[in-house]
Protein backbone atom coordinates (compact mmCIF):
# COMPACT_ATOMS: atom_id res chain seq x y z
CA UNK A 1 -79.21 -152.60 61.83
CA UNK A 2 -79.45 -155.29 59.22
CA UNK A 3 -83.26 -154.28 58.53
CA UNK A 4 -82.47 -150.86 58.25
CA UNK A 5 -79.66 -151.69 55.63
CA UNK A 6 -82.34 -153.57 53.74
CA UNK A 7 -84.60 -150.78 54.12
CA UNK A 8 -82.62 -148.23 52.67
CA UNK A 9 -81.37 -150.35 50.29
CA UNK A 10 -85.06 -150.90 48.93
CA UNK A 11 -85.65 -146.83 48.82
CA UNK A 12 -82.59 -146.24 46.77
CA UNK A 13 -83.80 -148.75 44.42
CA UNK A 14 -87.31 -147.35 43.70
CA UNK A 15 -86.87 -144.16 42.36
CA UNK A 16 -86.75 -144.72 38.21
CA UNK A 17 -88.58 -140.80 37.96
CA UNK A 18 -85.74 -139.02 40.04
CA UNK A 19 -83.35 -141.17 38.35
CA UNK A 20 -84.32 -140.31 34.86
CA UNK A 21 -84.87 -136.62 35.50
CA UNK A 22 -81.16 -137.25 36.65
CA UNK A 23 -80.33 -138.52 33.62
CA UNK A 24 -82.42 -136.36 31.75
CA UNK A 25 -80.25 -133.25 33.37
CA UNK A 26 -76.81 -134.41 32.18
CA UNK A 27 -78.20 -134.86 28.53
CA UNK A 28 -79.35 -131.40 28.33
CA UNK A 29 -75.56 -130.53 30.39
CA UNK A 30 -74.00 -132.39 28.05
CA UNK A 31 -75.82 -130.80 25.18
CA UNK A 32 -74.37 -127.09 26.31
CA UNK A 33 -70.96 -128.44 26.98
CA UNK A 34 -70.55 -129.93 24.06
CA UNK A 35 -71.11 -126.60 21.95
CA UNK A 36 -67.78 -125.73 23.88
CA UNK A 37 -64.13 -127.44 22.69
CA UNK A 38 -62.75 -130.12 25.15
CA UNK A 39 -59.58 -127.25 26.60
CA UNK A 40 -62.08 -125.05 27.19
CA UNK A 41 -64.43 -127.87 29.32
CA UNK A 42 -61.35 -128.85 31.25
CA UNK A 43 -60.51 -125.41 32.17
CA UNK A 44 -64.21 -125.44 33.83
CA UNK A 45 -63.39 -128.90 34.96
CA UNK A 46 -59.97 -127.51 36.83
CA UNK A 47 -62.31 -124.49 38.57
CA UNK A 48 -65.01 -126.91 39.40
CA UNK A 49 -62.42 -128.95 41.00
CA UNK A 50 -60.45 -126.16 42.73
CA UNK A 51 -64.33 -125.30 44.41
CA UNK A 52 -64.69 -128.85 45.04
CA UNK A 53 -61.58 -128.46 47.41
CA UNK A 54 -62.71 -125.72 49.04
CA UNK A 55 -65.97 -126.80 49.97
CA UNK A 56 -65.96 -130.49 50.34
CA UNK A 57 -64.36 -130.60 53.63
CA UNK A 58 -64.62 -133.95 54.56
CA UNK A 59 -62.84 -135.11 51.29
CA UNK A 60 -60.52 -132.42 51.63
CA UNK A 61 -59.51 -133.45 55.32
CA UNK A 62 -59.17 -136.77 54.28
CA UNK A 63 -57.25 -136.47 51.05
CA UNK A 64 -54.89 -133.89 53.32
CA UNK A 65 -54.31 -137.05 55.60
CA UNK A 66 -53.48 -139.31 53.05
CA UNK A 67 -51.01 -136.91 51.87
CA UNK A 68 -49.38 -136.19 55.01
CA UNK A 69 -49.11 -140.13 56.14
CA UNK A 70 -47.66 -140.89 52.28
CA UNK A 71 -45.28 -138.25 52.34
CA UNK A 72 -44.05 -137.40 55.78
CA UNK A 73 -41.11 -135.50 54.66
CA UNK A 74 -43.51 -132.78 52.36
CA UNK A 75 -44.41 -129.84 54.19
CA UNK A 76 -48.02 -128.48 54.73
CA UNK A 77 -48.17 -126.56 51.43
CA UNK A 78 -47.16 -129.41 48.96
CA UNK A 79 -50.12 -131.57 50.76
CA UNK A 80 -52.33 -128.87 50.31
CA UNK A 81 -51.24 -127.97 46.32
CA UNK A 82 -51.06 -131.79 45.51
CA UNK A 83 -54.53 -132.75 47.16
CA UNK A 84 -56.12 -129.25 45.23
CA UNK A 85 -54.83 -130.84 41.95
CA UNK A 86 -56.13 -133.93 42.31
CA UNK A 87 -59.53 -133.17 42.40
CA UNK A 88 -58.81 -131.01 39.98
CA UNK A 89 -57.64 -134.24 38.07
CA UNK A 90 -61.16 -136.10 39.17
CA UNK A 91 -63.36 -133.46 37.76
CA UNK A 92 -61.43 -133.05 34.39
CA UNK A 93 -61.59 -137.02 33.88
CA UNK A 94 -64.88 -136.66 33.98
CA UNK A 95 -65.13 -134.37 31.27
CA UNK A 96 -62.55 -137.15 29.38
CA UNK A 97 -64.87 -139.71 29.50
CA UNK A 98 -67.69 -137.56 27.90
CA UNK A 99 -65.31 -136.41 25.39
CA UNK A 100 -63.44 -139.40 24.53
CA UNK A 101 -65.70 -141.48 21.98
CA UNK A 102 -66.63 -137.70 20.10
CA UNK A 103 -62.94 -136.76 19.80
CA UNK A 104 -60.54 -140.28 19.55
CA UNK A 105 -60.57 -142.77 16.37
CA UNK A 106 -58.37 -145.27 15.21
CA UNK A 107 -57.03 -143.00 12.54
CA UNK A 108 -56.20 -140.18 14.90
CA UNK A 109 -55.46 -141.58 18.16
CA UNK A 110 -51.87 -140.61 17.89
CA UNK A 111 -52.56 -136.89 18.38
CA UNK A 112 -54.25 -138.35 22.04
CA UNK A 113 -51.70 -140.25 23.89
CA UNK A 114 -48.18 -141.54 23.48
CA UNK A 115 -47.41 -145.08 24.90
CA UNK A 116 -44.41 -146.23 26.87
CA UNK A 117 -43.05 -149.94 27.30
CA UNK A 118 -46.34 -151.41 25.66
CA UNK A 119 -45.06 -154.01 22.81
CA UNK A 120 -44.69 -157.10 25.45
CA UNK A 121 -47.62 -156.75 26.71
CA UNK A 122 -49.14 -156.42 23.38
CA UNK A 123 -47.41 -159.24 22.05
CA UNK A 124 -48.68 -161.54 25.11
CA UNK A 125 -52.50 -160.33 24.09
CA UNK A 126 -51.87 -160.61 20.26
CA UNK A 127 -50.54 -164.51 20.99
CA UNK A 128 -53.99 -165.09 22.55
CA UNK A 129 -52.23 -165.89 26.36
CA UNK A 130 -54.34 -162.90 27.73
CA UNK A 131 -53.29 -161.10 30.33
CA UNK A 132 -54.16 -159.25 33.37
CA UNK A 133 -53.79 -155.61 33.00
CA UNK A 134 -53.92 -153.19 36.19
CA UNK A 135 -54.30 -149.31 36.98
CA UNK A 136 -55.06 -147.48 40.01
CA UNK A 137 -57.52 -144.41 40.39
CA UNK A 138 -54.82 -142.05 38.84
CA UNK A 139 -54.99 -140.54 35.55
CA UNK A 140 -57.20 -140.80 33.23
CA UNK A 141 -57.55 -145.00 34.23
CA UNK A 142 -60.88 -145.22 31.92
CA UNK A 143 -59.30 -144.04 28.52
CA UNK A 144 -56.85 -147.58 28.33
CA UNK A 145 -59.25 -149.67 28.25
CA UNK A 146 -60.87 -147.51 25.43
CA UNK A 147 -57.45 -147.46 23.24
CA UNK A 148 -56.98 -151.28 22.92
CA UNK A 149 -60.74 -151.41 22.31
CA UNK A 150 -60.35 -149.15 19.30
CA UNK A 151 -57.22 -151.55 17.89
CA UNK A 152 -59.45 -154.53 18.22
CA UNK A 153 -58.03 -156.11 21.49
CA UNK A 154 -59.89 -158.57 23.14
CA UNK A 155 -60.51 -156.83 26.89
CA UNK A 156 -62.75 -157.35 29.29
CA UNK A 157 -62.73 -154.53 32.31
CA UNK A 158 -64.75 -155.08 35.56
CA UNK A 159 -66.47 -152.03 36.76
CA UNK A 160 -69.03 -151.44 39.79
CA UNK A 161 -72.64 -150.32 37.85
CA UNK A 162 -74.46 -146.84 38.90
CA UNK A 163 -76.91 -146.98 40.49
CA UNK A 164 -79.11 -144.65 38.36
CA UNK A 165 -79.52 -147.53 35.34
CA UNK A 166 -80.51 -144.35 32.95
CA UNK A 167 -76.74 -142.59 33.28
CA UNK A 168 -75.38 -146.50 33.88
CA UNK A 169 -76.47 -147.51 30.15
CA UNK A 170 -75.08 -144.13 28.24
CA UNK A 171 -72.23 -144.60 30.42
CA UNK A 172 -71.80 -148.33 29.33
CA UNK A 173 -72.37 -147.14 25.26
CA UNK A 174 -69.61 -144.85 25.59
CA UNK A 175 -67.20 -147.35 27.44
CA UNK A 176 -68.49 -149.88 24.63
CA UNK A 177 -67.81 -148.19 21.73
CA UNK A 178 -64.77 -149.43 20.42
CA UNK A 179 -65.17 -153.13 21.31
CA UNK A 180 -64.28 -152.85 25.03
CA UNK A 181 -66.42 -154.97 27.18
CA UNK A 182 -67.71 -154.47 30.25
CA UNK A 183 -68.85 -156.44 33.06
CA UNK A 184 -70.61 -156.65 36.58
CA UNK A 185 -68.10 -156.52 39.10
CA UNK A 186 -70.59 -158.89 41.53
CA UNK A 187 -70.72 -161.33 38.11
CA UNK A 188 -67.16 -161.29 37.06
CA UNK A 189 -65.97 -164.65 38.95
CA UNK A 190 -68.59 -166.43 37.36
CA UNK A 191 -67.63 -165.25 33.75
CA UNK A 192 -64.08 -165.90 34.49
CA UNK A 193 -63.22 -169.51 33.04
CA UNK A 194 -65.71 -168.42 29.82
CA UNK A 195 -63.38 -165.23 29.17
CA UNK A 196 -60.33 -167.04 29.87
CA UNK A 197 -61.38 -169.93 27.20
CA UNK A 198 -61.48 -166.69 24.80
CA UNK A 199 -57.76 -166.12 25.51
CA UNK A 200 -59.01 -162.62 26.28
CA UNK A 201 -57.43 -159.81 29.07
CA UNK A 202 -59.15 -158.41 32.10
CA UNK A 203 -58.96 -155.02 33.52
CA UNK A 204 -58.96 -154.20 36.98
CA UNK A 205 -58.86 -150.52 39.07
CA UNK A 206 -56.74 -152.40 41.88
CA UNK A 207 -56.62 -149.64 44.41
CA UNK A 208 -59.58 -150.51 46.27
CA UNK A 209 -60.17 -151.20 49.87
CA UNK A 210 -61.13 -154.75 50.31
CA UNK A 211 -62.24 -155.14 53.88
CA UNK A 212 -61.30 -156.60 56.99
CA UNK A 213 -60.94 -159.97 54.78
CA UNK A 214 -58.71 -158.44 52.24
CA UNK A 215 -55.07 -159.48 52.23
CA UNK A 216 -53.06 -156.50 53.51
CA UNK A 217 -49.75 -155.36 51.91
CA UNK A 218 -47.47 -152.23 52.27
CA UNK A 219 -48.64 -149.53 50.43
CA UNK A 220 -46.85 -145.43 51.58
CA UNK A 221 -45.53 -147.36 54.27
CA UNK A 222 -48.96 -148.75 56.08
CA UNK A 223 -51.05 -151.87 55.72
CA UNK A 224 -53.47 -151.49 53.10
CA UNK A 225 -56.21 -154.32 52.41
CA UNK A 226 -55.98 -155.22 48.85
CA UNK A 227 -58.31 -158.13 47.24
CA UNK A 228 -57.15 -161.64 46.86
CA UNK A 229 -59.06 -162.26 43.72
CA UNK A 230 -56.40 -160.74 41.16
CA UNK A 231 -53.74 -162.59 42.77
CA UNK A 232 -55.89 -165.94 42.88
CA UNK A 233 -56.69 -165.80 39.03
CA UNK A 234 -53.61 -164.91 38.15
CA UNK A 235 -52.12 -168.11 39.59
CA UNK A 236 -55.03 -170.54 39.00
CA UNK A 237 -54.67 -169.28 35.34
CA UNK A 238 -50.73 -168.86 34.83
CA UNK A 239 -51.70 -165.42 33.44
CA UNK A 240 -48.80 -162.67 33.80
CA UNK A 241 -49.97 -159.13 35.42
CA UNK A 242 -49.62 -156.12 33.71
CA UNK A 243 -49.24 -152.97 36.27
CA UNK A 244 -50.29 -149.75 34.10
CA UNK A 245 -50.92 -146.16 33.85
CA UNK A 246 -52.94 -143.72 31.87
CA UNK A 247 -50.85 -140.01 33.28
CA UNK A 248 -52.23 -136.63 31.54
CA UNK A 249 -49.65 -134.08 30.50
CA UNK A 250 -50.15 -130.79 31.40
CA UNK A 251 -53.63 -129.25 31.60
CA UNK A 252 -54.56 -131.16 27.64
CA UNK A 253 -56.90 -133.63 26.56
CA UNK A 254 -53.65 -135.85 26.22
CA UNK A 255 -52.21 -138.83 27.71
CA UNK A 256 -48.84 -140.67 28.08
CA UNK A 257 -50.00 -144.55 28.52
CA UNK A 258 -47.12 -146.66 29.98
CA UNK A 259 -46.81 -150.36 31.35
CA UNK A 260 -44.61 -150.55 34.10
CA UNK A 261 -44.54 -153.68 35.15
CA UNK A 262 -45.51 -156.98 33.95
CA UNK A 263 -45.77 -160.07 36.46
CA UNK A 264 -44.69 -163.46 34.93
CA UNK A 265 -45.67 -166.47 36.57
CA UNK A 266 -42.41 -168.61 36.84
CA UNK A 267 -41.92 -164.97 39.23
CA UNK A 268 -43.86 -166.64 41.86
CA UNK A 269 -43.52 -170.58 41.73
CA UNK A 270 -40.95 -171.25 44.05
CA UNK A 271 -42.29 -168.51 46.89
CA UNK A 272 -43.82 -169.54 50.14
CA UNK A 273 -46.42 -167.33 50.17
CA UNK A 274 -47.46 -166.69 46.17
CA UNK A 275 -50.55 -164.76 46.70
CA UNK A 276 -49.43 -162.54 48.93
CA UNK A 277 -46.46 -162.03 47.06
CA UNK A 278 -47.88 -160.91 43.46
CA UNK A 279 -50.32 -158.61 45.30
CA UNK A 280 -47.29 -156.92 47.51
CA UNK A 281 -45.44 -156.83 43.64
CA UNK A 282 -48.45 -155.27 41.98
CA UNK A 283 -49.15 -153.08 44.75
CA UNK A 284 -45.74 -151.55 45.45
CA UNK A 285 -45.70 -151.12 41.19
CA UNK A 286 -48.70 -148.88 41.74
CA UNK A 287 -46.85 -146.85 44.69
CA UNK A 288 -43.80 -146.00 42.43
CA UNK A 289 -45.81 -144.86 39.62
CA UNK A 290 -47.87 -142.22 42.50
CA UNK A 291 -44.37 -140.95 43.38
CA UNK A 292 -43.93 -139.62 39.97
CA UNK A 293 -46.37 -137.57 40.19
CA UNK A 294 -48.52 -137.76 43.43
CA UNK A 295 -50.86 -134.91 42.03
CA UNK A 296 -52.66 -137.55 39.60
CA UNK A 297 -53.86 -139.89 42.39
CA UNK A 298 -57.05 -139.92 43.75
CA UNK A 299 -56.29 -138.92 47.15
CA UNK A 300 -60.03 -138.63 49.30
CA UNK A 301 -60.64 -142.08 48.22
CA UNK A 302 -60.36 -144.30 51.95
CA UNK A 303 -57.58 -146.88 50.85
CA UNK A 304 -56.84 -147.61 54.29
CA UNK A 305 -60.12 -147.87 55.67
CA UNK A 306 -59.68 -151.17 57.47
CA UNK A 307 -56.87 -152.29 59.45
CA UNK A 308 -54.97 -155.82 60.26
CA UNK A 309 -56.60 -158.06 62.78
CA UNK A 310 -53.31 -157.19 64.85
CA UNK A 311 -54.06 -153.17 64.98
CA UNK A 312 -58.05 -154.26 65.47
CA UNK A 313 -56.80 -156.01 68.84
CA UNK A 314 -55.23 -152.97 69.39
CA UNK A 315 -57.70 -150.96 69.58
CA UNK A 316 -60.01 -153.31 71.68
């Protein structure tokens, strides 16, 4: 099994003509779309998403299953209008990200988002402490790190690279271009005591699964395996945690940013169990902002892929 792993890994690798024809398609897409304003590309976005759910039944099944475990006490049709929405939501961010950079400025920015509860944690990254700032895969979770790019914040997010290098690199210009920075997500614990030395912040999507050697916390009520890593820099550090969200209102290109949580370290000196304490904290943040509005999560996504070594000898 391990050989074929390699294998495959080796013919995914060597393809740089496919890969730039790939690349060389979504310039020329982007080239038509772009003749078009950004309402009318997310009203394509919302049909392309409402196909999406019709057709990709595997996501579909499994988004409907999330849904129904999260919220037992929602009947049939609320799963099955919140789950449609959502990938509505996934294909319209995509058009945000293309759109972002061509539309948002410093000067204007203001007719793009409204922000909620944001002066502490601005104050904490003004004052050069740094913090570390958190979303989940709801919302439009790319476009904050792009807005305290564009004010001149020092922010670093950690992102997983495509693997077609051609879309990677525009991809990485348009995250870049207000000052954001962007690393490897396999590099980013070796970077770590540099960036911290810079007093800077770090950006993390914290929703993903982490494994059978993640460290698993409540999250809609079941075990979820969450990675250690935010909770171990945060208290080898001292730096607070910053739970956030990026939530579009209504159909526009238009966001309502909002911190909902920040984590202060004197929070978790005196308990028994630190680490798993900030990441329960952090995690059980992210679950209240869903609840607002379930629709915005990224429901087909496999959050609770693995299991606790207690429901593994279970099922032995």
């Amino acid at each position: 099994m391990t050989e074929i792993r390699k294998n495959r890994k080796k013919k995914r690798k060597a393809r740089p003509v496919r890969d730039w024809l790939a690349y060389a398609a979504l310039r020329v897409l982007l080239f038509v779309l772009y003749r078009f304003s950004v309402n009318a590309n997310l009203r394509l976005a919302r049909f392309l998403g409402r196909l999406m759910w019709k057709h990709y039944q595997r996501g579909r099944e499994r988004a409907l299953e999330n849904l129904r475990r999260s919220f037992p006490e929602k009947d049939e049709q609320w799963c099955i209008e919140t789950g449609r929405r959502s990938f509505e939501q996934i294909v319209m961010m995509v058009v945000d990200i293309f759109f972002t950079s061509r539309l948002i400025n410093r000067d204007n920015c203001h007719k793009f988002a409204n922000y909620k509860n944001l002066e502490h944690s601005k104050w904490i990254m003004q004052g050069g402490q740094g913090l570390l700032l958190l979303t989940a895969h709801y919302g439009n979770f790319e476009i904050m790190g792009y807005m305290l790019g564009l004010f001149g914040f020092n922010l670093y997010s950690i992102a997983r690279p495509l693997d077609n290098k051609y879309m990677n690199n525009y991809l990485l210009s348009l995250r870049k271009h207000t000052g954001q920075k962007i690393i490897d997500k396999k590099g980013a614990t070796d970077k770590m005591d540099d960036i911290i030395k810079e007093h800077a912040s770090v950006g993390f999507i914290a929703d993903q699964d982490a494994g059978k050697k993640g460290v698993f916390v409540d999250f809609f009520g079941k075990k979820a395996s969450t990675y250690k890593s935010i909770a171990l820099l945060a208290m080898h550090y001292d730096m607070p945690v910053a739970i956030a969200s990026a939530k579009r209102v209504g159909n526009k290109f238009f966001f309502e940013i909002e911190i909902h949580r920040i984590i202060f370290p004197e929070e978790w000196k005196d308990k028994d169990d630190p680490l798993t304490w900030i990441t329960q904290e952090y995690v059980r943040e992210t679950e209240n902002f869903i609840r607002q509005d379930p629709s915005h999560y990224w429901w087909l996504h496999r959050r609770w892929k693995h299991r606790p070594k207690e429901e593994r000898r279970k099922n032995v």
